[in-house]
C-alpha atoms as a PDB file:
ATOM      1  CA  UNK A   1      23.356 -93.418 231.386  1.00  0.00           C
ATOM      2  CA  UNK A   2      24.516 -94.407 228.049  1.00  0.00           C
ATOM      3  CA  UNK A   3      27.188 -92.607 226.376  1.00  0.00           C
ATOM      4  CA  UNK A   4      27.128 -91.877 222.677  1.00  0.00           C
ATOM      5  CA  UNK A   5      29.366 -93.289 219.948  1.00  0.00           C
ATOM      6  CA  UNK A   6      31.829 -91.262 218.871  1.00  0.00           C
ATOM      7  CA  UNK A   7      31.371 -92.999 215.500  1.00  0.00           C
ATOM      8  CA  UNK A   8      27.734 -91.650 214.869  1.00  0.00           C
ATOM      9  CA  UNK A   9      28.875 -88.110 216.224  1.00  0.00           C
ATOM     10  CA  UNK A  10      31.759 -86.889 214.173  1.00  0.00           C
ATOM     11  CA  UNK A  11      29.317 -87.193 210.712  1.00  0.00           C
ATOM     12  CA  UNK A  12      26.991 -84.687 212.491  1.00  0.00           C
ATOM     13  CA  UNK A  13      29.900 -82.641 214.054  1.00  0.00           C
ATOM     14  CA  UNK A  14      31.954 -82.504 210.571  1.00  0.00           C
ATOM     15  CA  UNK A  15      28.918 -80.746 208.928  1.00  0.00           C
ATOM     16  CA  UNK A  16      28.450 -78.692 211.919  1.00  0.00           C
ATOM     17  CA  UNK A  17      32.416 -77.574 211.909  1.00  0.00           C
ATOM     18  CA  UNK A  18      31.617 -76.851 207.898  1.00  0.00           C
ATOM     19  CA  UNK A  19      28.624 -74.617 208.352  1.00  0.00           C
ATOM     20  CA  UNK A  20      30.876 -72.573 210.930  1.00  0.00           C
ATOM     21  CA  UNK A  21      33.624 -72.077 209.498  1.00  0.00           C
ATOM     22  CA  UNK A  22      31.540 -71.004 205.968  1.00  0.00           C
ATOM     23  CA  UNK A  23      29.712 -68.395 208.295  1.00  0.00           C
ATOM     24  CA  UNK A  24      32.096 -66.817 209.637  1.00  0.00           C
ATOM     25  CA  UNK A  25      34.125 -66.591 206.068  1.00  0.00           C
ATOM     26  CA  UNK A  26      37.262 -68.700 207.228  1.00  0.00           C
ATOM     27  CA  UNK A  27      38.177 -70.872 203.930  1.00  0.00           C
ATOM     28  CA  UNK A  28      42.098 -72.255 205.027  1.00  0.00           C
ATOM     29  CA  UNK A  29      41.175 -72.967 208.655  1.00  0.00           C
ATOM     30  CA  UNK A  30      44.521 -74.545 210.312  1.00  0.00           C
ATOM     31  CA  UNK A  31      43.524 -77.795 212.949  1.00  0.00           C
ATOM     32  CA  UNK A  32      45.074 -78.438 216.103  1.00  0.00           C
ATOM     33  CA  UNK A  33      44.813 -80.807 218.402  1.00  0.00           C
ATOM     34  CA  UNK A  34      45.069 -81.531 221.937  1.00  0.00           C
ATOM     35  CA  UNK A  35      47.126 -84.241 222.752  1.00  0.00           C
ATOM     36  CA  UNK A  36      45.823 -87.297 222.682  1.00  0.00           C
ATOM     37  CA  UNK A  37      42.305 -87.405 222.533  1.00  0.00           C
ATOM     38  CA  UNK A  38      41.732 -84.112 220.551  1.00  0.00           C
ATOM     39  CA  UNK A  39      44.281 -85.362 218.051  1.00  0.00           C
ATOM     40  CA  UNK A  40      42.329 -88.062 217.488  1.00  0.00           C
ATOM     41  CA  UNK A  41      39.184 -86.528 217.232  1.00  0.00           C
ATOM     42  CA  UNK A  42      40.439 -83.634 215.288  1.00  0.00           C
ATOM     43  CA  UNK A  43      42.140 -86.340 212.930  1.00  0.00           C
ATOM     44  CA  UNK A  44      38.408 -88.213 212.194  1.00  0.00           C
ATOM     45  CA  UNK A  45      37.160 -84.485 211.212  1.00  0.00           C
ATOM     46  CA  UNK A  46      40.274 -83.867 208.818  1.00  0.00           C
ATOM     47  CA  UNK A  47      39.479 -87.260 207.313  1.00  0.00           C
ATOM     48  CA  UNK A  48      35.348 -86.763 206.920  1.00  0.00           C
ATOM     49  CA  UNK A  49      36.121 -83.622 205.391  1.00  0.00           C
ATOM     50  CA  UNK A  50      37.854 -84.942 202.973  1.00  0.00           C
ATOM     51  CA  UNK A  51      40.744 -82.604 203.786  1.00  0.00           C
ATOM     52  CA  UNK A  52      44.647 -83.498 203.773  1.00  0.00           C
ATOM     53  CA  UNK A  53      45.636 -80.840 206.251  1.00  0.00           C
ATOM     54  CA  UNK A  54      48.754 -80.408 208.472  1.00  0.00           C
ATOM     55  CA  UNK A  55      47.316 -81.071 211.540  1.00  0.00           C
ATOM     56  CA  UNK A  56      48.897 -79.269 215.124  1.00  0.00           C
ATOM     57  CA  UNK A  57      49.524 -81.346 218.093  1.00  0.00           C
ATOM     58  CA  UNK A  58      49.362 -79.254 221.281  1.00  0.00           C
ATOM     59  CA  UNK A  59      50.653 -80.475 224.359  1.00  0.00           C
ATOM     60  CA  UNK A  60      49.524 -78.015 226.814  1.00  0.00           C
ATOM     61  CA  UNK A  61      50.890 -79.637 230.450  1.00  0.00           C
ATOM     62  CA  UNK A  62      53.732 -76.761 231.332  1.00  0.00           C
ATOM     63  CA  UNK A  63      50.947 -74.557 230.394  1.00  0.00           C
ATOM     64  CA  UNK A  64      47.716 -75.946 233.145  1.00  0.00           C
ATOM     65  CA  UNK A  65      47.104 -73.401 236.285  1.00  0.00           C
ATOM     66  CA  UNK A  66      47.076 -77.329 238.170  1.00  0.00           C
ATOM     67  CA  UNK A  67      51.432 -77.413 236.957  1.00  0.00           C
ATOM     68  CA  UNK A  68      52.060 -77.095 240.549  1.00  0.00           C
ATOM     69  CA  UNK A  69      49.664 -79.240 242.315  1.00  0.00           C
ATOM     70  CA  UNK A  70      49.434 -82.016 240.485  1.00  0.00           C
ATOM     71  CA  UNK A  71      52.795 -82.231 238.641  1.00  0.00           C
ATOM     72  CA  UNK A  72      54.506 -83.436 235.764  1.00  0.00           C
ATOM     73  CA  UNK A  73      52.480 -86.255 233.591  1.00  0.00           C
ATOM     74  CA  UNK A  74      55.164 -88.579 232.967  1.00  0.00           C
ATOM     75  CA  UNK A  75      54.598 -88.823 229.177  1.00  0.00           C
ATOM     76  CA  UNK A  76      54.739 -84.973 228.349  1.00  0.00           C
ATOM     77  CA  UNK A  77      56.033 -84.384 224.945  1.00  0.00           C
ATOM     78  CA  UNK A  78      56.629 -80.922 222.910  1.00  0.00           C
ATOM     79  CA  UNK A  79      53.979 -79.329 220.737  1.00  0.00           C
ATOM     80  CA  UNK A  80      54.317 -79.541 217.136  1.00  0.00           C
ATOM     81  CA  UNK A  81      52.792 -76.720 215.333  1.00  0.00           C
ATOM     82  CA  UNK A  82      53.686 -77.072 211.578  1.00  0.00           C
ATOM     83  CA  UNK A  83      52.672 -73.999 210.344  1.00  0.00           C
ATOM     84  CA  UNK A  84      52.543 -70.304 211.576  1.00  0.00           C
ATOM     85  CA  UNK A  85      50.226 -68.949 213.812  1.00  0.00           C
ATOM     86  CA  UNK A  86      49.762 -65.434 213.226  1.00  0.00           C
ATOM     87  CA  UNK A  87      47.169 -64.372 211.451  1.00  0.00           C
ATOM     88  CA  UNK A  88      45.908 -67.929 210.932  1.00  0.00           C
ATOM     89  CA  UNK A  89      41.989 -69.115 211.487  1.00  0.00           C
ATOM     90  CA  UNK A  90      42.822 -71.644 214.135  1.00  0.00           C
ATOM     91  CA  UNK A  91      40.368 -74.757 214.776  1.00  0.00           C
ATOM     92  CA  UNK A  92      41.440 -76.158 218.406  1.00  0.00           C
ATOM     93  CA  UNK A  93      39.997 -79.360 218.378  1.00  0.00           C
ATOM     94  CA  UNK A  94      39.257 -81.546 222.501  1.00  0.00           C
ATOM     95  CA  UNK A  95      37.905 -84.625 223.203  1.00  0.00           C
ATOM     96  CA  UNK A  96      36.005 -83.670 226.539  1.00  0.00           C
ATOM     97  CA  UNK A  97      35.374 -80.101 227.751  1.00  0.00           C
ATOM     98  CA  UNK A  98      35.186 -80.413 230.947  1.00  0.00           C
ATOM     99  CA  UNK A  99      36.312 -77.159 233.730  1.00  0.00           C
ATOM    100  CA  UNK A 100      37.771 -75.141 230.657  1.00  0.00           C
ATOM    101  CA  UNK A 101      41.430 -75.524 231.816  1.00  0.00           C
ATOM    102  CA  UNK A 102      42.704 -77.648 229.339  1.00  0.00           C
ATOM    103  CA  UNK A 103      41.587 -75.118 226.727  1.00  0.00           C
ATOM    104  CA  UNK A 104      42.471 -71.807 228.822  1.00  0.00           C
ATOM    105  CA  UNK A 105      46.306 -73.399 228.783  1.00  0.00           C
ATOM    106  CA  UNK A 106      45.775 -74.107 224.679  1.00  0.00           C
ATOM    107  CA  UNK A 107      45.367 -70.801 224.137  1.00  0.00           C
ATOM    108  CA  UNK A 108      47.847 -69.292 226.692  1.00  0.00           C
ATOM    109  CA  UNK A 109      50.531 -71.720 224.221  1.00  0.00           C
ATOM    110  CA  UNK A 110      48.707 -70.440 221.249  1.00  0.00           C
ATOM    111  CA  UNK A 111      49.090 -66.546 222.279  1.00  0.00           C
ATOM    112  CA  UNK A 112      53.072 -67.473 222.777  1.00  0.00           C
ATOM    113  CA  UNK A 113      53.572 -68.955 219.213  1.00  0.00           C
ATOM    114  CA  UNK A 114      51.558 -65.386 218.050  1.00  0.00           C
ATOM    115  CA  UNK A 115      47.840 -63.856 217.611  1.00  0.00           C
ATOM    116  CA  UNK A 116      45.730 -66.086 215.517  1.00  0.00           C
ATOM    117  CA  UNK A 117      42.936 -64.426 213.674  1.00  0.00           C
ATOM    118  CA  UNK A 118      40.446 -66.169 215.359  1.00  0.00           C
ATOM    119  CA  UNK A 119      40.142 -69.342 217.231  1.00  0.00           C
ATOM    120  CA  UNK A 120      36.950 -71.527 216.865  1.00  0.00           C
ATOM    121  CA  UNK A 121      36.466 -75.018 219.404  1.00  0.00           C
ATOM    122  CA  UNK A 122      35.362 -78.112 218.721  1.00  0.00           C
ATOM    123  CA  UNK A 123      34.805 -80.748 221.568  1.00  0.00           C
ATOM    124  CA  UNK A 124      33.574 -84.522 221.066  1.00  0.00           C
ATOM    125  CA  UNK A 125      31.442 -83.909 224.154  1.00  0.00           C
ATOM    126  CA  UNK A 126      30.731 -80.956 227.234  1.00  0.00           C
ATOM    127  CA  UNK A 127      30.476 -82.333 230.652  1.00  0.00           C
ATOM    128  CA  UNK A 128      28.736 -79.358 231.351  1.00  0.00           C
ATOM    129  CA  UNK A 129      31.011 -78.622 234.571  1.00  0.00           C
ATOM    130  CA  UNK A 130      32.482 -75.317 233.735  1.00  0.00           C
ATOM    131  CA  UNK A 131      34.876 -72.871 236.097  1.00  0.00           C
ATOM    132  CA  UNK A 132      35.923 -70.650 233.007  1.00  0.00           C
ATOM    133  CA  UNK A 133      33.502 -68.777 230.458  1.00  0.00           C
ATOM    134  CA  UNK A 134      35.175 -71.217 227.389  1.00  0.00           C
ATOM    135  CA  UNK A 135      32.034 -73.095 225.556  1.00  0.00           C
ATOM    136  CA  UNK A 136      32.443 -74.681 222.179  1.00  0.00           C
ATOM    137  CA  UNK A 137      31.573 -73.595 218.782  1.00  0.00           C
ATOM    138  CA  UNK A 138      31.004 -77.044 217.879  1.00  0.00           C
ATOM    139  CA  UNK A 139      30.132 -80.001 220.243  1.00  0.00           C
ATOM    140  CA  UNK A 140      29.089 -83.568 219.462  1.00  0.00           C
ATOM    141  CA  UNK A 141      26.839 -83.951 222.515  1.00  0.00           C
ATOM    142  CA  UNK A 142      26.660 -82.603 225.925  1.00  0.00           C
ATOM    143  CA  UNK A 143      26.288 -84.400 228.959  1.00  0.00           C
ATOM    144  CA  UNK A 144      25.929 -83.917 233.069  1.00  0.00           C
ATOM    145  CA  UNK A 145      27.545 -86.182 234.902  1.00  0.00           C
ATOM    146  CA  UNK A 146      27.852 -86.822 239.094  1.00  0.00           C
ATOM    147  CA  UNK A 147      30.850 -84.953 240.725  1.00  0.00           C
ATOM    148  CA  UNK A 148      33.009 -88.180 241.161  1.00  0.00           C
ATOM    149  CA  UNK A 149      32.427 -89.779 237.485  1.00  0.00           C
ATOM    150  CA  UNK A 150      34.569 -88.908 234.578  1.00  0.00           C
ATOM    151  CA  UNK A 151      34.621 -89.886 230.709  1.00  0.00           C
ATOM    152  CA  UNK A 152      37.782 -91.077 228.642  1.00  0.00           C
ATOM    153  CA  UNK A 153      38.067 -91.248 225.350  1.00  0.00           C
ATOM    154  CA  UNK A 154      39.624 -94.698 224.266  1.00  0.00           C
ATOM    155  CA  UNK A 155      41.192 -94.565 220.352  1.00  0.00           C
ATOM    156  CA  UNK A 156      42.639 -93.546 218.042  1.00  0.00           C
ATOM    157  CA  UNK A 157      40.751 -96.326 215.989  1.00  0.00           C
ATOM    158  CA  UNK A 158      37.766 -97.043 216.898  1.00  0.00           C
ATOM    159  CA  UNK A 159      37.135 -94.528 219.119  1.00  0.00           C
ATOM    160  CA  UNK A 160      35.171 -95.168 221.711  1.00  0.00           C
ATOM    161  CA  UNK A 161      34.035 -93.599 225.452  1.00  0.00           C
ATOM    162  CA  UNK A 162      33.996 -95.025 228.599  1.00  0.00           C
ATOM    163  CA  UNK A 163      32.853 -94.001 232.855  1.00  0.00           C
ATOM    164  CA  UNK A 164      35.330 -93.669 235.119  1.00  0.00           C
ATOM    165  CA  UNK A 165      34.395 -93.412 239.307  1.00  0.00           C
ATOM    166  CA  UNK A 166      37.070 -91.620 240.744  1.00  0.00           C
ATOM    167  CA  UNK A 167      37.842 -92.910 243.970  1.00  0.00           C
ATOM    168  CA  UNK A 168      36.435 -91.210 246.995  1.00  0.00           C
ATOM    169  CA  UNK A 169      39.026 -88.840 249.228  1.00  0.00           C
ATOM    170  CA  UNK A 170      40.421 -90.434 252.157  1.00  0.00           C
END
């Protein structure tokens, strides 16, 4: 299976984000990304739309139901979230939407810094391998992969995808 080009995506993705957020009436949307690849993505959307936004970085690692099980990533750092969120049209921007947990812990942070007006989700791609009801309002393409095989997203510039095999369980 080939994987699509981020490149060629984000065009498609930028006018898709536009229509949505005209729709639904939301004219000062605030952008936040998930650290790293959704800052990166969410970054190529600020720039395509011609938009010189603050842009949030959330880091949502204390905040994953897996805290316990897997640990600590060694390279956690804080969230920075330069602007208010209550009351704000939030646009939570991922790289890969996978099982939903990365974006159930984003907006268990979110709910702690206040109650946004509404939330909207944008993902570079869906594996299509949900546990949680979370599906995006924008996605760039969605894809099925096999149980063991994972995507990364490589960036910030150019940004680019590759397979991963996980290994298999002793």
């Amino acid at each position: 299976m080939t994987l699509p080009n981020p490149e060629q995506l984000l065009p498609e993705m930028a006018a898709a984000l536009d229509l949505h957020l005209r729709s639904h009436g939301i004219e000062q949307p605030r952008f936040i990304g998930i650290r790293t690849g959704g800052i990166w993505v969410a970054q190529a959307l600020l720039a395509l739309r011609g938009k010189d936004e603050a842009l949030g970085i959330l880091d949502v690692s204390f905040y994953r139901d897996d805290f316990t099980q897997n640990g600590l990533h060694p390279l956690v750092r804080p969230s920075e979230l330069p602007f208010e969120i209550e009351g704000q049209h939030l646009v939570v921007v991922d790289d890969v939407l996978m099982s939903g947990r990365t974006i159930r812990a984003a907006l268990n942070e979110l709910f702690d810094y206040g109650r946004p007006a509404s939330v909207s989700l944008v993902c570079l791609l869906d594996l299509n391998a949900r546990e949680l009801p979370i599906r995006p309002d924008v996605v760039g393409a969605t894809l099925s992969l096999a149980p063991e095989q994972r995507v990364k997203l490589l960036g910030p510039t150019p940004l680019a995808l590759e397979y991963k095999t996980l290994a298999p369980a002793n």
